[in-house]
PDB file of N, CA and C in Angstrom:
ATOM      1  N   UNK A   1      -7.248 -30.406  20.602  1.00  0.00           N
ATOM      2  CA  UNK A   1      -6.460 -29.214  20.886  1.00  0.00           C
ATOM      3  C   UNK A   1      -5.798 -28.672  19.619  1.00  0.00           C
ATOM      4  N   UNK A   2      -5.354 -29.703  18.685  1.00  0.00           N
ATOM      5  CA  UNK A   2      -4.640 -29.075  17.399  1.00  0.00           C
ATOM      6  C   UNK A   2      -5.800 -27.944  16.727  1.00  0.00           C
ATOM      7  N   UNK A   3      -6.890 -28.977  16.678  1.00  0.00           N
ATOM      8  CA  UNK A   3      -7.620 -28.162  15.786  1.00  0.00           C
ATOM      9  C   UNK A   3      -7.630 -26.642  15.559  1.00  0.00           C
ATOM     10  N   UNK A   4      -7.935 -26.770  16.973  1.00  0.00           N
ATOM     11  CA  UNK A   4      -8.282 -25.534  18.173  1.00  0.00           C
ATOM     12  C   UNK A   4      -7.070 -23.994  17.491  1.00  0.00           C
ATOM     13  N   UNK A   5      -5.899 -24.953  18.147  1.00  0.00           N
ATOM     14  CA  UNK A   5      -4.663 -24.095  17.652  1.00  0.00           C
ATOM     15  C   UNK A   5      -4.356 -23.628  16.195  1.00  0.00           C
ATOM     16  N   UNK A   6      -5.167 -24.372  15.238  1.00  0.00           N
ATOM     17  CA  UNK A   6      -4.904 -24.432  13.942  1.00  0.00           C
ATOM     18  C   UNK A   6      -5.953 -23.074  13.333  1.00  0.00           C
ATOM     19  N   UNK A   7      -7.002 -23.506  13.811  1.00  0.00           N
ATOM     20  CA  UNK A   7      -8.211 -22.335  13.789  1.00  0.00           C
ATOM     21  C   UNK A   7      -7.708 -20.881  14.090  1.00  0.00           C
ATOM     22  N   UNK A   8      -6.998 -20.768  15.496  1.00  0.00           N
ATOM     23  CA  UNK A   8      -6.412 -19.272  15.943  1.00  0.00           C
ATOM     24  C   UNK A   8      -5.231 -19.020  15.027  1.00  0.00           C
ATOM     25  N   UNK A   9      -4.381 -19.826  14.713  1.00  0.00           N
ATOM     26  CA  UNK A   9      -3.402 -19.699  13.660  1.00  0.00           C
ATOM     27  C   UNK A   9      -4.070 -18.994  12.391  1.00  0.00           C
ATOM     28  N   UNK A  10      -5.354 -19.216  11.744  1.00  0.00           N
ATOM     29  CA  UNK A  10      -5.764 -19.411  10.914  1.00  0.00           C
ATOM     30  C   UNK A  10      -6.282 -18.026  10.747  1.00  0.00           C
ATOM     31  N   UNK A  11      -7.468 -17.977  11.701  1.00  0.00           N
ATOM     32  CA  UNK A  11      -7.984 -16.416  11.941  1.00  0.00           C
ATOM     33  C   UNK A  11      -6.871 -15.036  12.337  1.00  0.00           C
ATOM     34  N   UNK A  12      -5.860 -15.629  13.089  1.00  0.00           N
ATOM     35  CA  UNK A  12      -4.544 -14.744  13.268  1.00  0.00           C
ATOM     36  C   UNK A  12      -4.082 -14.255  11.827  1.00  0.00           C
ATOM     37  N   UNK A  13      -3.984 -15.172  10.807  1.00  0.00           N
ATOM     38  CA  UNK A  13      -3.161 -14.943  10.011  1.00  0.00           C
ATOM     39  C   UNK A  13      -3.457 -13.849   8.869  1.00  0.00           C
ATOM     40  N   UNK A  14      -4.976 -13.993   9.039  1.00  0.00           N
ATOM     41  CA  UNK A  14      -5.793 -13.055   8.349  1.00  0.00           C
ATOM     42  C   UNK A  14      -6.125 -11.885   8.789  1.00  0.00           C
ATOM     43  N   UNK A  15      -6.147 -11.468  10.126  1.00  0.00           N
ATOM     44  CA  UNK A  15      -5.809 -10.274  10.736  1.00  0.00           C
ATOM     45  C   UNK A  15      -4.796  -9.820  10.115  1.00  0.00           C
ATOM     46  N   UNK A  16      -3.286  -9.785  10.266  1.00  0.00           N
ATOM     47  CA  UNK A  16      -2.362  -9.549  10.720  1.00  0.00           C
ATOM     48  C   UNK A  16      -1.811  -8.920   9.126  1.00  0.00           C
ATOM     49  N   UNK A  17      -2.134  -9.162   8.009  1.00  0.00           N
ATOM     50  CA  UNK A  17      -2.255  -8.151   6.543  1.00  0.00           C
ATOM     51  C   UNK A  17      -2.823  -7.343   6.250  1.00  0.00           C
ATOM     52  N   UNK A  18      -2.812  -6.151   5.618  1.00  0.00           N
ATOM     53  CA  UNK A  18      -3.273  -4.826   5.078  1.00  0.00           C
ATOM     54  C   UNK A  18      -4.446  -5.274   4.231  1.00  0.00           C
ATOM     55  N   UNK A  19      -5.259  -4.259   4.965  1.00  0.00           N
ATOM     56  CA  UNK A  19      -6.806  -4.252   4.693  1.00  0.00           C
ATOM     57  C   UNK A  19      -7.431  -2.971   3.835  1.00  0.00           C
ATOM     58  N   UNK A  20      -7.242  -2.931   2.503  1.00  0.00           N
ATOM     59  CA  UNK A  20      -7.781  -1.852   1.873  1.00  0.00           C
ATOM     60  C   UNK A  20      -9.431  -1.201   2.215  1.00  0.00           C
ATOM     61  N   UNK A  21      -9.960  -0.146   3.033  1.00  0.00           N
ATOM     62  CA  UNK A  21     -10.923   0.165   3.082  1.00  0.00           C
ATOM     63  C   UNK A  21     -11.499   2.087   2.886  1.00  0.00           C
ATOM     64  N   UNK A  22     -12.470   1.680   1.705  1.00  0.00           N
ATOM     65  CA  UNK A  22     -12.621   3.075   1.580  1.00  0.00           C
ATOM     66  C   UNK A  22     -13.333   3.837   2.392  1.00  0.00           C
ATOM     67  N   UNK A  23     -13.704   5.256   2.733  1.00  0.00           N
ATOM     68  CA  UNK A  23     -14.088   6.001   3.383  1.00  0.00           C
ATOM     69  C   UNK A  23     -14.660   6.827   2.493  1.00  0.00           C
ATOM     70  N   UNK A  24     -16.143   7.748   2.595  1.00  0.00           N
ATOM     71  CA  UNK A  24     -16.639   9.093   1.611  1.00  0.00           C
ATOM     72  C   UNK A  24     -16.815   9.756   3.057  1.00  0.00           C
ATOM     73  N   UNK A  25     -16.352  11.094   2.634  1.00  0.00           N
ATOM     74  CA  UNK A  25     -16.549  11.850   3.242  1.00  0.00           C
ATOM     75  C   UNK A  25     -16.940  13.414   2.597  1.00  0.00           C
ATOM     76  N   UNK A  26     -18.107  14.482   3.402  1.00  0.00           N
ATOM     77  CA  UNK A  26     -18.587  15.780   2.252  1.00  0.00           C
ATOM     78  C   UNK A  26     -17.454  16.693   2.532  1.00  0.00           C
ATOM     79  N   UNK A  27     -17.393  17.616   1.060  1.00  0.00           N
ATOM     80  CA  UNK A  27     -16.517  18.765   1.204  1.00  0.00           C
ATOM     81  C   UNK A  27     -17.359  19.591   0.589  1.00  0.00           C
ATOM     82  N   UNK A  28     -17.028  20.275   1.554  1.00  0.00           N
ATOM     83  CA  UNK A  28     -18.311  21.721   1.841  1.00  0.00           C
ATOM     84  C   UNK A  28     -16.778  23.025   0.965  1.00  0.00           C
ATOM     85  N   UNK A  29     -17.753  23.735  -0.131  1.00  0.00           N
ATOM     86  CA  UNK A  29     -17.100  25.117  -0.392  1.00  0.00           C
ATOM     87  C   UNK A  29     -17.756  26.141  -0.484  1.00  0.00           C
ATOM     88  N   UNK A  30     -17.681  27.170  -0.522  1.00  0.00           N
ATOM     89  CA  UNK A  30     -18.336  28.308  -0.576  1.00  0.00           C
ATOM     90  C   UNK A  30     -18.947  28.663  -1.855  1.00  0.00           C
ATOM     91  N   UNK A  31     -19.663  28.570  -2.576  1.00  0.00           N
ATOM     92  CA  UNK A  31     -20.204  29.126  -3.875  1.00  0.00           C
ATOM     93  C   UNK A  31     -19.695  30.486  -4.307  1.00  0.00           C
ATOM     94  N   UNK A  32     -19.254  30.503  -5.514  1.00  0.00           N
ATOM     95  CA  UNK A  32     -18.639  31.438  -5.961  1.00  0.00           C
ATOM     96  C   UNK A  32     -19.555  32.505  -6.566  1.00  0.00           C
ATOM     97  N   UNK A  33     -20.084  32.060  -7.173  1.00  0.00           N
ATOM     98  CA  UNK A  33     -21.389  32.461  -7.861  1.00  0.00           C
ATOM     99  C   UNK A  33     -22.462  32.761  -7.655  1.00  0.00           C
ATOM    100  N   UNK A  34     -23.021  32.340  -6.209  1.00  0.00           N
ATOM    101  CA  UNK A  34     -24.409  32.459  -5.885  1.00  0.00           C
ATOM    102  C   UNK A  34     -24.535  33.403  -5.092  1.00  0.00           C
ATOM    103  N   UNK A  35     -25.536  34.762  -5.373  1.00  0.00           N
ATOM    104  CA  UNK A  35     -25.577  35.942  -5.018  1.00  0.00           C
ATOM    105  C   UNK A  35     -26.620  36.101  -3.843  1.00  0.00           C
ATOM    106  N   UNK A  36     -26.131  37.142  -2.734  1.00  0.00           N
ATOM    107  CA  UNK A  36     -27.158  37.099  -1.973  1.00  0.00           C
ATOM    108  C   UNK A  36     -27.596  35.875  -1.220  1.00  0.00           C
ATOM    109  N   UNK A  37     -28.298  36.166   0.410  1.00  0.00           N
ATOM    110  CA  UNK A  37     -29.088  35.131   0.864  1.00  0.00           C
ATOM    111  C   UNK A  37     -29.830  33.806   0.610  1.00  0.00           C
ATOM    112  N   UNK A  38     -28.718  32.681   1.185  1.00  0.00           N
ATOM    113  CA  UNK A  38     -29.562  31.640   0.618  1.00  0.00           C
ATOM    114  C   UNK A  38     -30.357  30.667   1.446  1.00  0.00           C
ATOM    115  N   UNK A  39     -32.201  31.097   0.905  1.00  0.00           N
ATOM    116  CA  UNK A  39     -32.895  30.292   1.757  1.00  0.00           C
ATOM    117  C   UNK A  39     -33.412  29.150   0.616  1.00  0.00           C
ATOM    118  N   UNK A  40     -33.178  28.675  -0.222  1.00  0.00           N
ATOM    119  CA  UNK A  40     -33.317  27.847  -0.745  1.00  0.00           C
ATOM    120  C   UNK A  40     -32.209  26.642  -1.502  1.00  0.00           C
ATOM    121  N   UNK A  41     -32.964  25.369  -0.696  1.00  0.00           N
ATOM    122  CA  UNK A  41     -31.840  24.266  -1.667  1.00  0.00           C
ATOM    123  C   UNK A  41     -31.516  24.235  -2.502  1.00  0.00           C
ATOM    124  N   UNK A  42     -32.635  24.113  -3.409  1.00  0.00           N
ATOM    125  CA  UNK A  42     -32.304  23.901  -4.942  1.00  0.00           C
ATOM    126  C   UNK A  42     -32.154  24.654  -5.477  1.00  0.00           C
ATOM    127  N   UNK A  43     -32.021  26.083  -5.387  1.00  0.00           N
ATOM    128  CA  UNK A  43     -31.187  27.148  -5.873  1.00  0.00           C
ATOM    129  C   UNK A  43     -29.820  26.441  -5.708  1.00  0.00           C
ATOM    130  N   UNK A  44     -29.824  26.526  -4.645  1.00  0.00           N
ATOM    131  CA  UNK A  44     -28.464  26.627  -3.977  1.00  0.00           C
ATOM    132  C   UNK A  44     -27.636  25.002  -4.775  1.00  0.00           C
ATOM    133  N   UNK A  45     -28.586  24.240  -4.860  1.00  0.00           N
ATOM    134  CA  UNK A  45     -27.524  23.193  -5.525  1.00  0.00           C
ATOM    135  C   UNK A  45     -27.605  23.250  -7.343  1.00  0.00           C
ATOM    136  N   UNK A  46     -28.345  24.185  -7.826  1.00  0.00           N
ATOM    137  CA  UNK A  46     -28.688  24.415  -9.399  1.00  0.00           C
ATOM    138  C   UNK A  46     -27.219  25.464  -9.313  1.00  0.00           C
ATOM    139  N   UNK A  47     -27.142  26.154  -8.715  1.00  0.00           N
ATOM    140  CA  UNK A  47     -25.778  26.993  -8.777  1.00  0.00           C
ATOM    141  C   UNK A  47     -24.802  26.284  -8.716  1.00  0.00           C
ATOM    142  N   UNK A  48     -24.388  25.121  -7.599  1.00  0.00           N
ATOM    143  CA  UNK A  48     -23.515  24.430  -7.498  1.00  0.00           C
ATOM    144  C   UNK A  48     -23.258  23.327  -8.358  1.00  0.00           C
ATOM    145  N   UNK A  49     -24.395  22.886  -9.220  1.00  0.00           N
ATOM    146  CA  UNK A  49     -24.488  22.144 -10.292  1.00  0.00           C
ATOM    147  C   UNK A  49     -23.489  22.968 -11.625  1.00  0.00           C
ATOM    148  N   UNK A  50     -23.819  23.962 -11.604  1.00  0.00           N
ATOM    149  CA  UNK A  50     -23.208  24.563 -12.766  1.00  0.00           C
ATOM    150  C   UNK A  50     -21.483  24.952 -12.352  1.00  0.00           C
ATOM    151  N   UNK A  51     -21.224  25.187 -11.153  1.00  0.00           N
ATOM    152  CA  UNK A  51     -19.827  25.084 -10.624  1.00  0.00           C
ATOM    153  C   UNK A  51     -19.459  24.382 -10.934  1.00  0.00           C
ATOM    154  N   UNK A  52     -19.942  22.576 -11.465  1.00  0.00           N
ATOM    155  CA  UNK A  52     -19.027  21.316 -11.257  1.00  0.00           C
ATOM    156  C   UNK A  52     -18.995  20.727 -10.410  1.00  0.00           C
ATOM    157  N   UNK A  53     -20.154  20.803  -9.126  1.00  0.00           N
ATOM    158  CA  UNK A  53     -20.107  20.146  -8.392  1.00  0.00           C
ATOM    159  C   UNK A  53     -22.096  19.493  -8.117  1.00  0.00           C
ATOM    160  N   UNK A  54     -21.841  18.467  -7.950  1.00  0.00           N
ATOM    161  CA  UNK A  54     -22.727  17.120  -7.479  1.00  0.00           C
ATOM    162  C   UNK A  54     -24.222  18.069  -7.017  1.00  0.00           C
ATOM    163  N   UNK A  55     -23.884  18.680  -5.922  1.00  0.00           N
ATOM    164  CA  UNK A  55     -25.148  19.498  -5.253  1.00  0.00           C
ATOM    165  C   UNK A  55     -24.441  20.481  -4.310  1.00  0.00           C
ATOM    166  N   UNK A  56     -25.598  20.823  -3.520  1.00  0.00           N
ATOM    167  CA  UNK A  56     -25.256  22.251  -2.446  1.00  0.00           C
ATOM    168  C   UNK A  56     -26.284  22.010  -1.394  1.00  0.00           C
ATOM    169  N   UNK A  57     -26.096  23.063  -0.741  1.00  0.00           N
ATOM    170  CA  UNK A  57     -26.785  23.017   0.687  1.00  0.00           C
ATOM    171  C   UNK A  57     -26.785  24.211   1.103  1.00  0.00           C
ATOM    172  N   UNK A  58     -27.581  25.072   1.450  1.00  0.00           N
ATOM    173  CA  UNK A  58     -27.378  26.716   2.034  1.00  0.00           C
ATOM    174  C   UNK A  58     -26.923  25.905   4.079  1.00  0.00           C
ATOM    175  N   UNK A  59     -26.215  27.017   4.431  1.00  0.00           N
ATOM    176  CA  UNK A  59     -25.950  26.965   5.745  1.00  0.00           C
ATOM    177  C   UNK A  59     -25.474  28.294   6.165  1.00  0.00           C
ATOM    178  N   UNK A  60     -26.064  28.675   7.568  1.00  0.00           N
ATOM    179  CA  UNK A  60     -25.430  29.535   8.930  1.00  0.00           C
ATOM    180  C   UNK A  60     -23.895  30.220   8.225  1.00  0.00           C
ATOM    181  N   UNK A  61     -23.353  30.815   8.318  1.00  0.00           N
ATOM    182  CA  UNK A  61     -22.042  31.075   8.677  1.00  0.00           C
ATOM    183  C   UNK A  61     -22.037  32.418   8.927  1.00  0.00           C
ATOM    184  N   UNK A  62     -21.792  32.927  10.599  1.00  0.00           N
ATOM    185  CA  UNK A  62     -21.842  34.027  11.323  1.00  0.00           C
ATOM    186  C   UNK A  62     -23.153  34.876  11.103  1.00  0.00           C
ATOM    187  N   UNK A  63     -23.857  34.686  11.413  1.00  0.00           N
ATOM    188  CA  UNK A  63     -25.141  34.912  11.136  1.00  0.00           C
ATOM    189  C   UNK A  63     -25.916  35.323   9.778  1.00  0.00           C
ATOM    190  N   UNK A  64     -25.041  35.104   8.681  1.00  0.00           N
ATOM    191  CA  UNK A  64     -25.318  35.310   7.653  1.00  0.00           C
ATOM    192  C   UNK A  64     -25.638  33.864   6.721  1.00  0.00           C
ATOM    193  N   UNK A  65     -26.834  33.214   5.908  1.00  0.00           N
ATOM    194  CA  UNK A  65     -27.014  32.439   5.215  1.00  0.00           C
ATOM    195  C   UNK A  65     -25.996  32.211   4.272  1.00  0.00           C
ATOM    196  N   UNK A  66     -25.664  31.566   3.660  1.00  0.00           N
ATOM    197  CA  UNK A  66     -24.696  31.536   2.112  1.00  0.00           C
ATOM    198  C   UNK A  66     -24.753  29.636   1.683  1.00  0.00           C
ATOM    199  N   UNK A  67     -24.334  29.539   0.599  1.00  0.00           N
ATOM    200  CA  UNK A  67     -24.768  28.401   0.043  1.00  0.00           C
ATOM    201  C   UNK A  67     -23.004  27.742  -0.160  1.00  0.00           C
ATOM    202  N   UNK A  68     -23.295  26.788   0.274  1.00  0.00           N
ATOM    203  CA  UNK A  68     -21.649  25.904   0.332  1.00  0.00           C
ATOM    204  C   UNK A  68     -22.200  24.514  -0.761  1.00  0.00           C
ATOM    205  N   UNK A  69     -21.380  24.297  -1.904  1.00  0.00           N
ATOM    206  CA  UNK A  69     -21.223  23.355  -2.457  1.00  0.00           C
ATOM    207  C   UNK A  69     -20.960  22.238  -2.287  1.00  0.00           C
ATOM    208  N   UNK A  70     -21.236  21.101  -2.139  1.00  0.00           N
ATOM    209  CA  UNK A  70     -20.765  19.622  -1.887  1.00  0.00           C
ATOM    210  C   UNK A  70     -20.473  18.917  -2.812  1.00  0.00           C
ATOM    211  N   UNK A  71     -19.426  17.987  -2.398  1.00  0.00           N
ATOM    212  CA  UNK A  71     -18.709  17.104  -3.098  1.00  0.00           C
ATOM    213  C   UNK A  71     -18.611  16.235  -2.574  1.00  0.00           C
ATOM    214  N   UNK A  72     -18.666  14.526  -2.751  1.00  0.00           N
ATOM    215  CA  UNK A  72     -18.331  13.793  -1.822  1.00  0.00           C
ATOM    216  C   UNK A  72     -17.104  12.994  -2.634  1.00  0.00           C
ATOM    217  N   UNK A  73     -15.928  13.053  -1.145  1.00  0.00           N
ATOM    218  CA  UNK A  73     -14.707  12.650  -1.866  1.00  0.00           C
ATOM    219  C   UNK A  73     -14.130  11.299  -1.036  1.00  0.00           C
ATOM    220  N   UNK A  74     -13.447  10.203  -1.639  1.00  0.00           N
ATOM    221  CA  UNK A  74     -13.407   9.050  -1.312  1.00  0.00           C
ATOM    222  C   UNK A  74     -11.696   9.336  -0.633  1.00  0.00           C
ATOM    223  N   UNK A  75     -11.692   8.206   0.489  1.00  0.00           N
ATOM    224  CA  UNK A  75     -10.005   8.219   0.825  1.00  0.00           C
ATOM    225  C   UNK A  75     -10.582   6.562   0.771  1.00  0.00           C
ATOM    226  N   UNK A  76      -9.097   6.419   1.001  1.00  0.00           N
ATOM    227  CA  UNK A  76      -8.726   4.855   1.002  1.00  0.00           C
ATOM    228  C   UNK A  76      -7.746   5.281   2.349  1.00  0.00           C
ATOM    229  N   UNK A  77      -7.607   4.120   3.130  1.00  0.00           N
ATOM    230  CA  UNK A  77      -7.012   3.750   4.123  1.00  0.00           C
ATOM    231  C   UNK A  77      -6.144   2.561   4.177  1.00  0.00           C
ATOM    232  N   UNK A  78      -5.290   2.551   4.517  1.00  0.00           N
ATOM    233  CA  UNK A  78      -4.373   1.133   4.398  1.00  0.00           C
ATOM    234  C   UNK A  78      -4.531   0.847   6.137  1.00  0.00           C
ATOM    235  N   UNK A  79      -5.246  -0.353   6.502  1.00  0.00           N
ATOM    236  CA  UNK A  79      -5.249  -0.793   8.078  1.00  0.00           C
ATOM    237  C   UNK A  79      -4.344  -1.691   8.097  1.00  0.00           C
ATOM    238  N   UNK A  80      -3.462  -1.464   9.006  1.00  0.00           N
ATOM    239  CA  UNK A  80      -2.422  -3.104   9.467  1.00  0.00           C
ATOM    240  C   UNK A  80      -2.511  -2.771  10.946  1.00  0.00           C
ATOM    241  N   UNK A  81      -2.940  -3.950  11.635  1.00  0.00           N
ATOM    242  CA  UNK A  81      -2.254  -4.148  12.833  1.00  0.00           C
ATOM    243  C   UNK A  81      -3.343  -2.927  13.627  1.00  0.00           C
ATOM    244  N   UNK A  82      -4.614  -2.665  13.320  1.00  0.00           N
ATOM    245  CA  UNK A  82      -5.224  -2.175  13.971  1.00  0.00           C
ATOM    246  C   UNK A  82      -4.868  -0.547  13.813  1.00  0.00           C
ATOM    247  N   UNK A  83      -4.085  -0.084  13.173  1.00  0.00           N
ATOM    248  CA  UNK A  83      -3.636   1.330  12.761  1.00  0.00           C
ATOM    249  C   UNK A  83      -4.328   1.981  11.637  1.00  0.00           C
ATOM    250  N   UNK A  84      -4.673   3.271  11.516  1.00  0.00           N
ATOM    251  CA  UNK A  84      -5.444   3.652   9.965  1.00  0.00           C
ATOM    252  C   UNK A  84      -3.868   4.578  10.024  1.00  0.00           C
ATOM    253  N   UNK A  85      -3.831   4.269   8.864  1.00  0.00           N
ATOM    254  CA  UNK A  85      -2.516   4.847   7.914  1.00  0.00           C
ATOM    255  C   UNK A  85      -3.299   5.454   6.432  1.00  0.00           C
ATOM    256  N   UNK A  86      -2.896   6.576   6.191  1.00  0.00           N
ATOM    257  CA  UNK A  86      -3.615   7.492   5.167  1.00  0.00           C
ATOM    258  C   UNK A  86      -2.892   6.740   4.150  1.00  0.00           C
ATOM    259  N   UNK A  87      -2.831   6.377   2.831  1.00  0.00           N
ATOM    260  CA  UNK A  87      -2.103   6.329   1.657  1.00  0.00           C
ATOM    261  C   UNK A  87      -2.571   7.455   0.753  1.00  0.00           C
ATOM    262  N   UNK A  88      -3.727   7.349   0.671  1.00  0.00           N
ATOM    263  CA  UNK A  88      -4.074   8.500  -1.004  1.00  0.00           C
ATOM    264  C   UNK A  88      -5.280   8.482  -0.973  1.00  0.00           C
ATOM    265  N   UNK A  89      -5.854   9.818  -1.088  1.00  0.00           N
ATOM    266  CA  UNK A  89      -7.284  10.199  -1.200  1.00  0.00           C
ATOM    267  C   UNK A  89      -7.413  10.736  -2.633  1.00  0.00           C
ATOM    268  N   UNK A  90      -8.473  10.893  -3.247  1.00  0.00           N
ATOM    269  CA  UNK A  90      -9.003  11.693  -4.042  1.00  0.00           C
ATOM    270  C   UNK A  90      -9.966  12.350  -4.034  1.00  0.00           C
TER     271      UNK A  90
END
């Protein structure tokens, strides 16, 4: 029975502290630069390349095509106790 109790003590104890875990998530922007209808990717991410950003993606918005830039940006999460608590993203 000790054992037993010693084990749940054990695994309890390691729950029960803050668990650093990161998260990526995309951030979509509008291209500043890229003119006109966009039916192509790699236009669309050669433009967004030169913005400063990673790549692009053309998409829908109100029935009009346009090319949104991506970024993928990391958060960190502080978990205790089964809670996600934001601390600091970048």
């Amino acid at each position: 029975m000790l054992p037993v109790l010693l084990l749940f003590l054990l695994i309890a104890a390691t729950e029960i502290g803050p668990v650093m875990k990161a998260e990526a998530r995309h951030c979509l922007s509008q291209s500043h630069q890229f003119k006109g209808a966009c039916f192509s990717h790699s236009n669309c991410a050669n433009v967004c390349h030169n913005e400063g950003f990673p790549g692009g993606e053309c998409k829908t918005d109100k029935l009009e095509r346009k090319c949104y830039c991506k970024k993928v940006i990391r958060l960190f999460r502080l978990v205790r106790f089964g809670l996600g608590l934001f601390c600091w993203g970048y």
